[in-house]
PDB file of N, CA and C in Angstrom:
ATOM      1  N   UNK A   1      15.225 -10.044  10.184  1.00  0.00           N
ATOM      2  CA  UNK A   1      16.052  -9.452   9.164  1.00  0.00           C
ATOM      3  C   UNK A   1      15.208  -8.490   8.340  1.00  0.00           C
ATOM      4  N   UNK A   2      15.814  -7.542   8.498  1.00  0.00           N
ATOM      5  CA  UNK A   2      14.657  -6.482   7.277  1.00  0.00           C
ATOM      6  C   UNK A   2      15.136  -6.626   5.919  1.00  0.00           C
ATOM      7  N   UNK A   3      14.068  -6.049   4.978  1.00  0.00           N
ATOM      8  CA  UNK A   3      13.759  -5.992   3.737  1.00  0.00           C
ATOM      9  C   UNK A   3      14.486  -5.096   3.401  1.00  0.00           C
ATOM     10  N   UNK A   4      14.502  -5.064   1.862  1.00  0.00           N
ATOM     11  CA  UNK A   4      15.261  -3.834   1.013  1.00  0.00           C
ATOM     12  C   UNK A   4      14.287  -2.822   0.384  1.00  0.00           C
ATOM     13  N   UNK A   5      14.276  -1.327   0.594  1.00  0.00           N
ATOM     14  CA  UNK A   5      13.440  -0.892   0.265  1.00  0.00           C
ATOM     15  C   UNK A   5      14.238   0.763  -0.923  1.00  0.00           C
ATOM     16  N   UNK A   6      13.072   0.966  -1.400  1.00  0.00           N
ATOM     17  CA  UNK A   6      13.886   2.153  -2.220  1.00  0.00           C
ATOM     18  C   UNK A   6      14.196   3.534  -1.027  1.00  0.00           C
ATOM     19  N   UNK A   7      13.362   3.372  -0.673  1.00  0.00           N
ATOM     20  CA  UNK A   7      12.773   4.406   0.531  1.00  0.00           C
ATOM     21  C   UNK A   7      12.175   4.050   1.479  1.00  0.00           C
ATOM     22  N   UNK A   8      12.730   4.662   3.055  1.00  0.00           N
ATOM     23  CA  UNK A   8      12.463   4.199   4.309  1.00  0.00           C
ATOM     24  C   UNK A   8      12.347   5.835   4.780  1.00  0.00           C
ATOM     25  N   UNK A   9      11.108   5.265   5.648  1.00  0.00           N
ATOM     26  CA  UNK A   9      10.566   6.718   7.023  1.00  0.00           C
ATOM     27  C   UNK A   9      11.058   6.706   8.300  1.00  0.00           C
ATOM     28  N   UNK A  10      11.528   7.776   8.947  1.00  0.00           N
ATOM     29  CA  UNK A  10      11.803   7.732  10.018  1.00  0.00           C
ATOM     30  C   UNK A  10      11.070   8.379  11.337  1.00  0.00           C
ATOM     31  N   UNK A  11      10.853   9.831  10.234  1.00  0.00           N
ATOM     32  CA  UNK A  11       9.990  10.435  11.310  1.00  0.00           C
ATOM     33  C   UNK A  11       8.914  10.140  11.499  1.00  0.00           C
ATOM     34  N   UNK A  12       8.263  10.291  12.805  1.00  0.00           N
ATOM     35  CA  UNK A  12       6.620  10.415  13.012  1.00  0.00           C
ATOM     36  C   UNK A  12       5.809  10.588  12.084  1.00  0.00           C
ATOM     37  N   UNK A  13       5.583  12.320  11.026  1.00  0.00           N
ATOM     38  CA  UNK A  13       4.652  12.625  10.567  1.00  0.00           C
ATOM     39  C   UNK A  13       4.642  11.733   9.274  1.00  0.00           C
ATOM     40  N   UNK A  14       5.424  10.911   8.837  1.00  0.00           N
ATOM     41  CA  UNK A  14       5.881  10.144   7.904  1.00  0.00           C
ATOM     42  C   UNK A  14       5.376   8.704   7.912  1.00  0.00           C
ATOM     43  N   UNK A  15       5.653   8.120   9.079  1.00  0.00           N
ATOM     44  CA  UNK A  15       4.922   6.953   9.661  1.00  0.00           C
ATOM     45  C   UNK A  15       3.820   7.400   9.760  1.00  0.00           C
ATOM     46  N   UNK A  16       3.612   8.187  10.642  1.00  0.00           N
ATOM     47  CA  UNK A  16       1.762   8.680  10.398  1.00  0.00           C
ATOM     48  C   UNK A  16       0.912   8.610   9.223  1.00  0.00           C
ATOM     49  N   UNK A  17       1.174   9.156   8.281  1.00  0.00           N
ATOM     50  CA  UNK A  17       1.127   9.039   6.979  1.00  0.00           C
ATOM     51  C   UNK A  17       0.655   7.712   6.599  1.00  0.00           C
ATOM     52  N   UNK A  18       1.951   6.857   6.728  1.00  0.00           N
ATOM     53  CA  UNK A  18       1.707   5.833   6.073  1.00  0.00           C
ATOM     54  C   UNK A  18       0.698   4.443   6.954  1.00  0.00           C
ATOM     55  N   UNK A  19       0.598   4.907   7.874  1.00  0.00           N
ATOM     56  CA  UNK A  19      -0.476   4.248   8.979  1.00  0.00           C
ATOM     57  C   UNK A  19      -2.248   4.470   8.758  1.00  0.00           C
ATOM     58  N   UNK A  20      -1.880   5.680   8.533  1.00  0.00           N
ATOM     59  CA  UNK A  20      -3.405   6.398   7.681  1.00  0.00           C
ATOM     60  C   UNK A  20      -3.428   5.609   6.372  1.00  0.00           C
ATOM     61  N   UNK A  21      -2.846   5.496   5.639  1.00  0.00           N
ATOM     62  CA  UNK A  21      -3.249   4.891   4.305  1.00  0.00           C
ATOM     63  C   UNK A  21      -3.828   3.395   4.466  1.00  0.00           C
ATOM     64  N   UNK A  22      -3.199   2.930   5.334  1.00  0.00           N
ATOM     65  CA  UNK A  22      -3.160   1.136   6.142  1.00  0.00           C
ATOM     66  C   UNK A  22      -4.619   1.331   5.835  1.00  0.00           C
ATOM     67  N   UNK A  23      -5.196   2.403   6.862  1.00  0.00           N
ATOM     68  CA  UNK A  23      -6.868   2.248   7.008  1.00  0.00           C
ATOM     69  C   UNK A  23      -7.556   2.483   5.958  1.00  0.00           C
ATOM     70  N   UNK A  24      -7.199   3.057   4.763  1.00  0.00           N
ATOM     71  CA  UNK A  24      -7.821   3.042   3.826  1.00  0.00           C
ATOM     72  C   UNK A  24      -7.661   1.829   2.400  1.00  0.00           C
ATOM     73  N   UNK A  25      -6.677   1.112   2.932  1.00  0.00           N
ATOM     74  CA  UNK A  25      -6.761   0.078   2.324  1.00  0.00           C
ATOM     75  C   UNK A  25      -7.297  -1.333   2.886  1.00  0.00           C
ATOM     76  N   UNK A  26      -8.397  -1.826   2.675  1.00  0.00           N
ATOM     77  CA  UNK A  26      -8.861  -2.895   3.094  1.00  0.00           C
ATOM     78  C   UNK A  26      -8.847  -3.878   2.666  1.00  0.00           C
ATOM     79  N   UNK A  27      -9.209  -5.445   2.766  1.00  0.00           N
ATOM     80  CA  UNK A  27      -9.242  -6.119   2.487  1.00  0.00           C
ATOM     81  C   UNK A  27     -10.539  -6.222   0.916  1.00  0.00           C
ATOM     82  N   UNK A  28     -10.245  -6.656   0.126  1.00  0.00           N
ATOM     83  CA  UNK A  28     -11.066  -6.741  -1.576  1.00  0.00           C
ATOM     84  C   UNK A  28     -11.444  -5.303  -1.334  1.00  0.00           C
ATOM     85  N   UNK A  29     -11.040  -4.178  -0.720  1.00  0.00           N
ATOM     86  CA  UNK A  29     -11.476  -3.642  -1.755  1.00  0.00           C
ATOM     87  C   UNK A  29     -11.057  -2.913  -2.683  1.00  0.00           C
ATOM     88  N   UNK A  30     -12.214  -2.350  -3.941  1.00  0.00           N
ATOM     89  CA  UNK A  30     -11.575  -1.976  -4.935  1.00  0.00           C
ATOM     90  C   UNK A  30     -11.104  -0.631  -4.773  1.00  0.00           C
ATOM     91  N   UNK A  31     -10.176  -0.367  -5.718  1.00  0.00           N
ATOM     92  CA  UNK A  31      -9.754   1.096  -5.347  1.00  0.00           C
ATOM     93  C   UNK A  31      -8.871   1.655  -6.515  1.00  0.00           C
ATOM     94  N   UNK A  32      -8.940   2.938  -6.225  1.00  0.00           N
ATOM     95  CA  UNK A  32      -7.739   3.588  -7.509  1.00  0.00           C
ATOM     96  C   UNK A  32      -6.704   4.423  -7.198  1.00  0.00           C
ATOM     97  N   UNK A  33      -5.721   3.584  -7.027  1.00  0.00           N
ATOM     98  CA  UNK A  33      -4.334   4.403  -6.249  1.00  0.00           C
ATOM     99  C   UNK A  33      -3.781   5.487  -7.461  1.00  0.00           C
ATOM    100  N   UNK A  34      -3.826   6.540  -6.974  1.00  0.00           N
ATOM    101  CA  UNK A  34      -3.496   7.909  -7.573  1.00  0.00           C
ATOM    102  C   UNK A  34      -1.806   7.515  -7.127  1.00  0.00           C
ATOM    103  N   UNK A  35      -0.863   8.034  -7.758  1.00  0.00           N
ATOM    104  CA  UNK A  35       0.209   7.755  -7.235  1.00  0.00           C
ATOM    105  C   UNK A  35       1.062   9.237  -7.459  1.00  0.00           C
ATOM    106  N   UNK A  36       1.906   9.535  -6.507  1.00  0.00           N
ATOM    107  CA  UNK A  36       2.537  10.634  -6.424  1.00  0.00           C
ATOM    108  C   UNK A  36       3.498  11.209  -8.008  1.00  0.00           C
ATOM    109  N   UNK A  37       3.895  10.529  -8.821  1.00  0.00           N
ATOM    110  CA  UNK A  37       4.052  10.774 -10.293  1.00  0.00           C
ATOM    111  C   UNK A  37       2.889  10.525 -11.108  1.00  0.00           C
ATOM    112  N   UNK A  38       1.908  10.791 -10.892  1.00  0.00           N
ATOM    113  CA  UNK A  38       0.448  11.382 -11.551  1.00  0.00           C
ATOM    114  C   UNK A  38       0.236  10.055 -12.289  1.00  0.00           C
ATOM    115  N   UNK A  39       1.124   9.030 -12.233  1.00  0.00           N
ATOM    116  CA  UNK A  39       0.028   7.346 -12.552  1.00  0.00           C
ATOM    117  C   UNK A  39      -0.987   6.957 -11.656  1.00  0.00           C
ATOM    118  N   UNK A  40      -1.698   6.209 -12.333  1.00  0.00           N
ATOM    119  CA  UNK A  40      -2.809   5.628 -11.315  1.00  0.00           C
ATOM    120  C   UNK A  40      -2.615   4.293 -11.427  1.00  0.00           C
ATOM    121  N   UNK A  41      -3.199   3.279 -10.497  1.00  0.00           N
ATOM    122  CA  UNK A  41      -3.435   1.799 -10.789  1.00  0.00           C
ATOM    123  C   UNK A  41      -4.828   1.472 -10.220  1.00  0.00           C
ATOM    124  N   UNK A  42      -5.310   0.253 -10.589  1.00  0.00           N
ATOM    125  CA  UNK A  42      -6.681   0.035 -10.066  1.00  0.00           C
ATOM    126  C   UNK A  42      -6.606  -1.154  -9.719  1.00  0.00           C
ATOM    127  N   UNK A  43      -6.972  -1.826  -9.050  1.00  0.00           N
ATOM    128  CA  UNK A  43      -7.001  -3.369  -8.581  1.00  0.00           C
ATOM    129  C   UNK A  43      -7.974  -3.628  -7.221  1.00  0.00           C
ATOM    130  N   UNK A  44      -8.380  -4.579  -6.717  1.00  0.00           N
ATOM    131  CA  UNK A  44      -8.704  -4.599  -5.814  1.00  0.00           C
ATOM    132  C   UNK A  44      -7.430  -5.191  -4.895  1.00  0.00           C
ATOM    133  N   UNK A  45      -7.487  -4.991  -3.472  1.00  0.00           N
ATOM    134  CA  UNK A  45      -6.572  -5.277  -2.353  1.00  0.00           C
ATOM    135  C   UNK A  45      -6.976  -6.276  -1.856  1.00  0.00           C
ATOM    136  N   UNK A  46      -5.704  -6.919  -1.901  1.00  0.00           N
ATOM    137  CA  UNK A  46      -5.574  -8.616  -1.873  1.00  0.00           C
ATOM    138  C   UNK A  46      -5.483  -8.635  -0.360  1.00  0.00           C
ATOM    139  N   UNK A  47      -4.419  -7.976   0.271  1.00  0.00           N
ATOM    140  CA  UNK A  47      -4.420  -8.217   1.837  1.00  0.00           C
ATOM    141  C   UNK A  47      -3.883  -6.665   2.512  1.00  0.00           C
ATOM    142  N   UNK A  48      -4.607  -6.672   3.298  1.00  0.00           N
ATOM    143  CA  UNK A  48      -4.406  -5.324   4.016  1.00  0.00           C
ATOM    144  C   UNK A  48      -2.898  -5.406   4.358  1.00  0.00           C
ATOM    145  N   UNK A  49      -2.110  -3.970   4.044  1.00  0.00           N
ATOM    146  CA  UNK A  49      -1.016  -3.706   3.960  1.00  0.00           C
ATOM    147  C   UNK A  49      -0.550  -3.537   5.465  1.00  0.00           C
ATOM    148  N   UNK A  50       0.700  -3.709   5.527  1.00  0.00           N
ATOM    149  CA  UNK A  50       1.383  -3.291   7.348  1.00  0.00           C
ATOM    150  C   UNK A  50       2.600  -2.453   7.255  1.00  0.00           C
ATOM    151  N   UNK A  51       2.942  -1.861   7.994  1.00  0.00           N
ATOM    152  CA  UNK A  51       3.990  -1.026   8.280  1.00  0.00           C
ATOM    153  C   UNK A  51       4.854  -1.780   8.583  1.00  0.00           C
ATOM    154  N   UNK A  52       6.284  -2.071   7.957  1.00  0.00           N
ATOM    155  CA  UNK A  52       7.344  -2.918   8.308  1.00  0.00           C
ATOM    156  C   UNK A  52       8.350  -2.120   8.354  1.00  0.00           C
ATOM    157  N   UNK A  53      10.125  -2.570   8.557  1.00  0.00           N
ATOM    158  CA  UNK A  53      11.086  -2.187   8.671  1.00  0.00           C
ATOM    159  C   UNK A  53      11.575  -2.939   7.757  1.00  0.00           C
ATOM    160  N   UNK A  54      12.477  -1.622   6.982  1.00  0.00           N
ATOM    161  CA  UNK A  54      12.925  -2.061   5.714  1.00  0.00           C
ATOM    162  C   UNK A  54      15.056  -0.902   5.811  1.00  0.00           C
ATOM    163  N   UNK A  55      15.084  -1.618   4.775  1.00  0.00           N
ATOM    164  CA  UNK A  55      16.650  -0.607   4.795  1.00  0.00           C
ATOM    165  C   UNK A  55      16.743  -0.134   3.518  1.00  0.00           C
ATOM    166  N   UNK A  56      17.216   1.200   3.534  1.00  0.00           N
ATOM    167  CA  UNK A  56      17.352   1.695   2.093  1.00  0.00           C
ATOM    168  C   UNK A  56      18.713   1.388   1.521  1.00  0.00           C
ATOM    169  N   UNK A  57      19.097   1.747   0.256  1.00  0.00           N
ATOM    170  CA  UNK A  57      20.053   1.423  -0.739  1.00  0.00           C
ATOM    171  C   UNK A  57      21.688   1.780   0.541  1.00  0.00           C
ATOM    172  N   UNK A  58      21.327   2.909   0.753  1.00  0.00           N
ATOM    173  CA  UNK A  58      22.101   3.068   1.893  1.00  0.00           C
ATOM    174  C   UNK A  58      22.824   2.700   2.722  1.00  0.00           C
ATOM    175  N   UNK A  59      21.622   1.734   3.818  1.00  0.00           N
ATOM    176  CA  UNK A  59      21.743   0.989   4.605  1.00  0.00           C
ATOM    177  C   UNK A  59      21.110   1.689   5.839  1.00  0.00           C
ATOM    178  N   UNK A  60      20.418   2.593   5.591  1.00  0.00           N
ATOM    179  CA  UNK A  60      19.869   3.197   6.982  1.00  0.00           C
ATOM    180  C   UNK A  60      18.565   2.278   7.308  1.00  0.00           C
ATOM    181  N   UNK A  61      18.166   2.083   8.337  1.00  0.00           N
ATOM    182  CA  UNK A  61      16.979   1.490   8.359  1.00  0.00           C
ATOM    183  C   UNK A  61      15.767   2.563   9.076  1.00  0.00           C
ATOM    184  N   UNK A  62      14.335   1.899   8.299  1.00  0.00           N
ATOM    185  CA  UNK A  62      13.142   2.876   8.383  1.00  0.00           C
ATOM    186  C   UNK A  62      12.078   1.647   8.410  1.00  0.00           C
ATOM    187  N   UNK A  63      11.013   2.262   8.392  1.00  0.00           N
ATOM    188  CA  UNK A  63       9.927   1.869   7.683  1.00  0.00           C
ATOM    189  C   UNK A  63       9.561   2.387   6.233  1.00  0.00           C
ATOM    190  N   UNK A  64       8.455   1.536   6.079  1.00  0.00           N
ATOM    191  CA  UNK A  64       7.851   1.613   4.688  1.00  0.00           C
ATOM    192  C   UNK A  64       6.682   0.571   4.736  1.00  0.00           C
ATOM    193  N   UNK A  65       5.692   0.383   3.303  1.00  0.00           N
ATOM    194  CA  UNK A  65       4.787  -0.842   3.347  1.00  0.00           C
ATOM    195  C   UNK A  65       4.399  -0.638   2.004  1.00  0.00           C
ATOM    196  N   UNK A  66       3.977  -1.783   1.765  1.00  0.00           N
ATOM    197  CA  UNK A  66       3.446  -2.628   0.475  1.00  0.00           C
ATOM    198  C   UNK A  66       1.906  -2.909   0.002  1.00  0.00           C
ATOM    199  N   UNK A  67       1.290  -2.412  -0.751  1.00  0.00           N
ATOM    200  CA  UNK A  67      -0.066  -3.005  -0.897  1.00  0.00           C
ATOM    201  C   UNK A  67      -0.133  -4.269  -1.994  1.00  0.00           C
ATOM    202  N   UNK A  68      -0.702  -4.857  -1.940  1.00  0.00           N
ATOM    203  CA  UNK A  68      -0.890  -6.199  -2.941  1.00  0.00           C
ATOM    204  C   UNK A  68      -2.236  -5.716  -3.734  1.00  0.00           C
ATOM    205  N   UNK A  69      -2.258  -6.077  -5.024  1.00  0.00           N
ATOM    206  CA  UNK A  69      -3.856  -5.362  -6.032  1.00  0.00           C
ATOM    207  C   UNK A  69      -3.434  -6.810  -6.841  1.00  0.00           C
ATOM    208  N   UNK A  70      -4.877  -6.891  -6.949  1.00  0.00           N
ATOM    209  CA  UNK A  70      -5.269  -8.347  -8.017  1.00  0.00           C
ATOM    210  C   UNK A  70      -6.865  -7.618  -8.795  1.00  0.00           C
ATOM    211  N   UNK A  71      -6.567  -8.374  -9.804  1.00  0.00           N
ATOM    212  CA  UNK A  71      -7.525  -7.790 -10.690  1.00  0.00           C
ATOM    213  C   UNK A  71      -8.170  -9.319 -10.802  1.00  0.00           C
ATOM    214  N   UNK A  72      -9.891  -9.555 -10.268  1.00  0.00           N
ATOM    215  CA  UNK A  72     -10.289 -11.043 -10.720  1.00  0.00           C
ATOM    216  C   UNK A  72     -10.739 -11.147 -12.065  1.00  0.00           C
ATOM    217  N   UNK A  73     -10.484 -10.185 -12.774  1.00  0.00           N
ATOM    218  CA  UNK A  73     -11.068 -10.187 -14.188  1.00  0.00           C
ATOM    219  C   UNK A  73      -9.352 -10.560 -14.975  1.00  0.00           C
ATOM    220  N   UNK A  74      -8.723 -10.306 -13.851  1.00  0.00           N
ATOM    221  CA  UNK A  74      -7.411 -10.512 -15.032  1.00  0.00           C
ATOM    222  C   UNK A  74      -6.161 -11.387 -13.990  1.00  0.00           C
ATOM    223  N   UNK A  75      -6.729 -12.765 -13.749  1.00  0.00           N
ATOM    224  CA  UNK A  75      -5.864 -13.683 -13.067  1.00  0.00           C
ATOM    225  C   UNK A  75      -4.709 -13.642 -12.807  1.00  0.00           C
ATOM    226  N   UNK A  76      -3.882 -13.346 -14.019  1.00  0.00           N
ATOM    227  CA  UNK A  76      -2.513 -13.806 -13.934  1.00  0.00           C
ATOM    228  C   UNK A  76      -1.787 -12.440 -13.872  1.00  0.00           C
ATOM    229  N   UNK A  77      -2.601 -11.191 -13.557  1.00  0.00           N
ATOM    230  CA  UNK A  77      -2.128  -9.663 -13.205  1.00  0.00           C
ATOM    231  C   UNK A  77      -2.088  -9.049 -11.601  1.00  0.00           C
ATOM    232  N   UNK A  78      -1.318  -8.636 -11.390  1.00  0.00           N
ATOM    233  CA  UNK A  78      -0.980  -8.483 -10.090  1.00  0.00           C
ATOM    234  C   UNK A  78       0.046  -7.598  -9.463  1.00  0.00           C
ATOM    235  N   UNK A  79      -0.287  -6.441  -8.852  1.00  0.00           N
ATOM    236  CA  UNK A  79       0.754  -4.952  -8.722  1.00  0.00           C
ATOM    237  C   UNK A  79       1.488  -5.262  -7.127  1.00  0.00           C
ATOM    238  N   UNK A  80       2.470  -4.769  -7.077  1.00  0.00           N
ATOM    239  CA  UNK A  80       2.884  -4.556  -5.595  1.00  0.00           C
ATOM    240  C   UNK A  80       3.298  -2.904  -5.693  1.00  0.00           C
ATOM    241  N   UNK A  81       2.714  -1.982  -4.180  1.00  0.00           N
ATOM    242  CA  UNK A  81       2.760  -0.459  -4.648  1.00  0.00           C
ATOM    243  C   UNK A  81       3.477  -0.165  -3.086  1.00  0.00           C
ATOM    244  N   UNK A  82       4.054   0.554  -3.521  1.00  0.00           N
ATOM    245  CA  UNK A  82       4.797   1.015  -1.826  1.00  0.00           C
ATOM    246  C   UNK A  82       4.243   2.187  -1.458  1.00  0.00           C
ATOM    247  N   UNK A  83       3.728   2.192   0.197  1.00  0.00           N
ATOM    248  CA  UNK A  83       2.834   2.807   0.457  1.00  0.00           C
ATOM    249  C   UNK A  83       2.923   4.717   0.415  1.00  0.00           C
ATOM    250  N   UNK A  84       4.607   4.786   0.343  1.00  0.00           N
ATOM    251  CA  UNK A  84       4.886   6.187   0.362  1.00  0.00           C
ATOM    252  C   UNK A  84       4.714   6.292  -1.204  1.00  0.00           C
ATOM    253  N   UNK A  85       4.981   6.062  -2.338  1.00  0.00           N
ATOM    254  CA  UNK A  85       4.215   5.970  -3.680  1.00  0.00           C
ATOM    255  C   UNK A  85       2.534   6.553  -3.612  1.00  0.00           C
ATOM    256  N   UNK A  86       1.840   6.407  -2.726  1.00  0.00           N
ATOM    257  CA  UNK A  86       0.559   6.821  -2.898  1.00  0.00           C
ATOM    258  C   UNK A  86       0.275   7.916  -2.642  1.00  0.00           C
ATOM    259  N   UNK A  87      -0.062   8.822  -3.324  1.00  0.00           N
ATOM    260  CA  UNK A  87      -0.698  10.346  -2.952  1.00  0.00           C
ATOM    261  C   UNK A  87      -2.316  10.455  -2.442  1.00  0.00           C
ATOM    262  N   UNK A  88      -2.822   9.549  -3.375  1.00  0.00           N
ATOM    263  CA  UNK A  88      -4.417   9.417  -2.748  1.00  0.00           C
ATOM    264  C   UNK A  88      -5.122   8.111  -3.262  1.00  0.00           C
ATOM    265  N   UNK A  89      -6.175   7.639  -2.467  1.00  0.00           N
ATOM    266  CA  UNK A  89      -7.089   6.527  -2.205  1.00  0.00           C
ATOM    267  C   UNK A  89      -7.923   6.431  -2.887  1.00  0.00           C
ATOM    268  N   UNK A  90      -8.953   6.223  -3.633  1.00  0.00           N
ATOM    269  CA  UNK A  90     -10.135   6.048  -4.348  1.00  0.00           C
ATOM    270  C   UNK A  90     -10.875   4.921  -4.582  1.00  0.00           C
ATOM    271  N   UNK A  91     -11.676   5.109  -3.513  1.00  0.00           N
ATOM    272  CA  UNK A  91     -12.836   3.793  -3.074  1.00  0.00           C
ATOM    273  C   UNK A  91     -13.437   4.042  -4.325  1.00  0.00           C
ATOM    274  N   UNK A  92     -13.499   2.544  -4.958  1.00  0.00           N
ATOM    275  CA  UNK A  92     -14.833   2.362  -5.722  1.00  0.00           C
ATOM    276  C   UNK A  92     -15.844   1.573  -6.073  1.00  0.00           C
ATOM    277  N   UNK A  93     -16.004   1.228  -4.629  1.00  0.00           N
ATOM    278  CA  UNK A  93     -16.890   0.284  -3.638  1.00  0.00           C
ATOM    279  C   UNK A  93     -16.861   0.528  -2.563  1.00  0.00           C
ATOM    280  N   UNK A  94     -17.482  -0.015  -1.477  1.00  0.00           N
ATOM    281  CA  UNK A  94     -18.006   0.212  -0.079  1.00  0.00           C
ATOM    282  C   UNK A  94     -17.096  -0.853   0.931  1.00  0.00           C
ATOM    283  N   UNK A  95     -16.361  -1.087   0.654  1.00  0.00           N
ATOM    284  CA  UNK A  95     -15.400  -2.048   1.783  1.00  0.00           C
ATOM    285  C   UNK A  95     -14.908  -1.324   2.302  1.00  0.00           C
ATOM    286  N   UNK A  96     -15.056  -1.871   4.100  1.00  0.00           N
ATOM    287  CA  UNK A  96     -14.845  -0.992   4.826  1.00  0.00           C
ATOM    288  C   UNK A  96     -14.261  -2.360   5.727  1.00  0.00           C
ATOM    289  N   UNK A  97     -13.204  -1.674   7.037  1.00  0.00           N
ATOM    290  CA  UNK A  97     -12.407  -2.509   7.891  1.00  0.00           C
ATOM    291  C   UNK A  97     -13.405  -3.566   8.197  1.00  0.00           C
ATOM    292  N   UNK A  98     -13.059  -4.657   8.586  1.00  0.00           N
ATOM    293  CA  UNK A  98     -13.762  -5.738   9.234  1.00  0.00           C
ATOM    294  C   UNK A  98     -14.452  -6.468   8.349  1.00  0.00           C
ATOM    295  N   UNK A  99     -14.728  -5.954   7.027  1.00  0.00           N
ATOM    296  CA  UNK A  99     -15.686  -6.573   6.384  1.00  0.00           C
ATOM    297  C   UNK A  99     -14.732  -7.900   5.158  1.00  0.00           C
ATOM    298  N   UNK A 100     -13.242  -8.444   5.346  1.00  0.00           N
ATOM    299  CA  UNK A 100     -12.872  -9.305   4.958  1.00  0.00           C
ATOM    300  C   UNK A 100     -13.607 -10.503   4.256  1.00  0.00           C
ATOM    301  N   UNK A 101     -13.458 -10.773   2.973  1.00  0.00           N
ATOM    302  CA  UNK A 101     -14.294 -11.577   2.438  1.00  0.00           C
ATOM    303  C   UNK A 101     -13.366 -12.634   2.004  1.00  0.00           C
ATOM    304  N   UNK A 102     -12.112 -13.109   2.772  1.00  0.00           N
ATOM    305  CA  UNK A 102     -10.979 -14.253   2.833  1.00  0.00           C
ATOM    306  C   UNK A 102     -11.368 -15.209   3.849  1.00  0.00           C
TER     307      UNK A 102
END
């Protein structure tokens, strides 16, 4: 059963997109999501994000994906960001694929 999403991708260069970001989000690490309405958030990444199938308000169905950010300095804080929301990545640490510290 798919999810409800604000916004779903259909085309290629769109999924592409959001497949590329997958790799730049890794497991802890930290980062500063620039977001396409000129907010930012900072958190580190709780679990590497996936490309799912979701349906919009609509009812058309697409993809889309989710990143999870936890802050260990601030326990009980915790973002969920949808991956077409992101304009750009900002490592600010060295975590790189494979290097999972779960």
């Amino acid at each position: 059963m798919s999810r409800e999403a604000e916004t779903i991708h259909t085309g290629p260069g769109s999924i592409e997109r959001l497949q590329a970001l997958i790799g730049d989000l890794r497991d802890n690490a930290k980062v500063v999501l620039h977001l396409r309405d000129g907010s930012r958030m900072e958190g580190v990444v709780a679990v590497v994000p996936t490309v799912q199938n979701f349906v919009d308000p609509a009812g058309t169905e697409g993809v889309n994906g989710v990143v999870k950010l936890i802050d260990p300095a601030r326990p009980e804080w915790s973002a969920t960001v949808s991956l077409d929301t992101i304009a750009k990545v900002e490592h600010l640490d060295s975590v790189v694929y494979g290097t999972s510290q779960s």
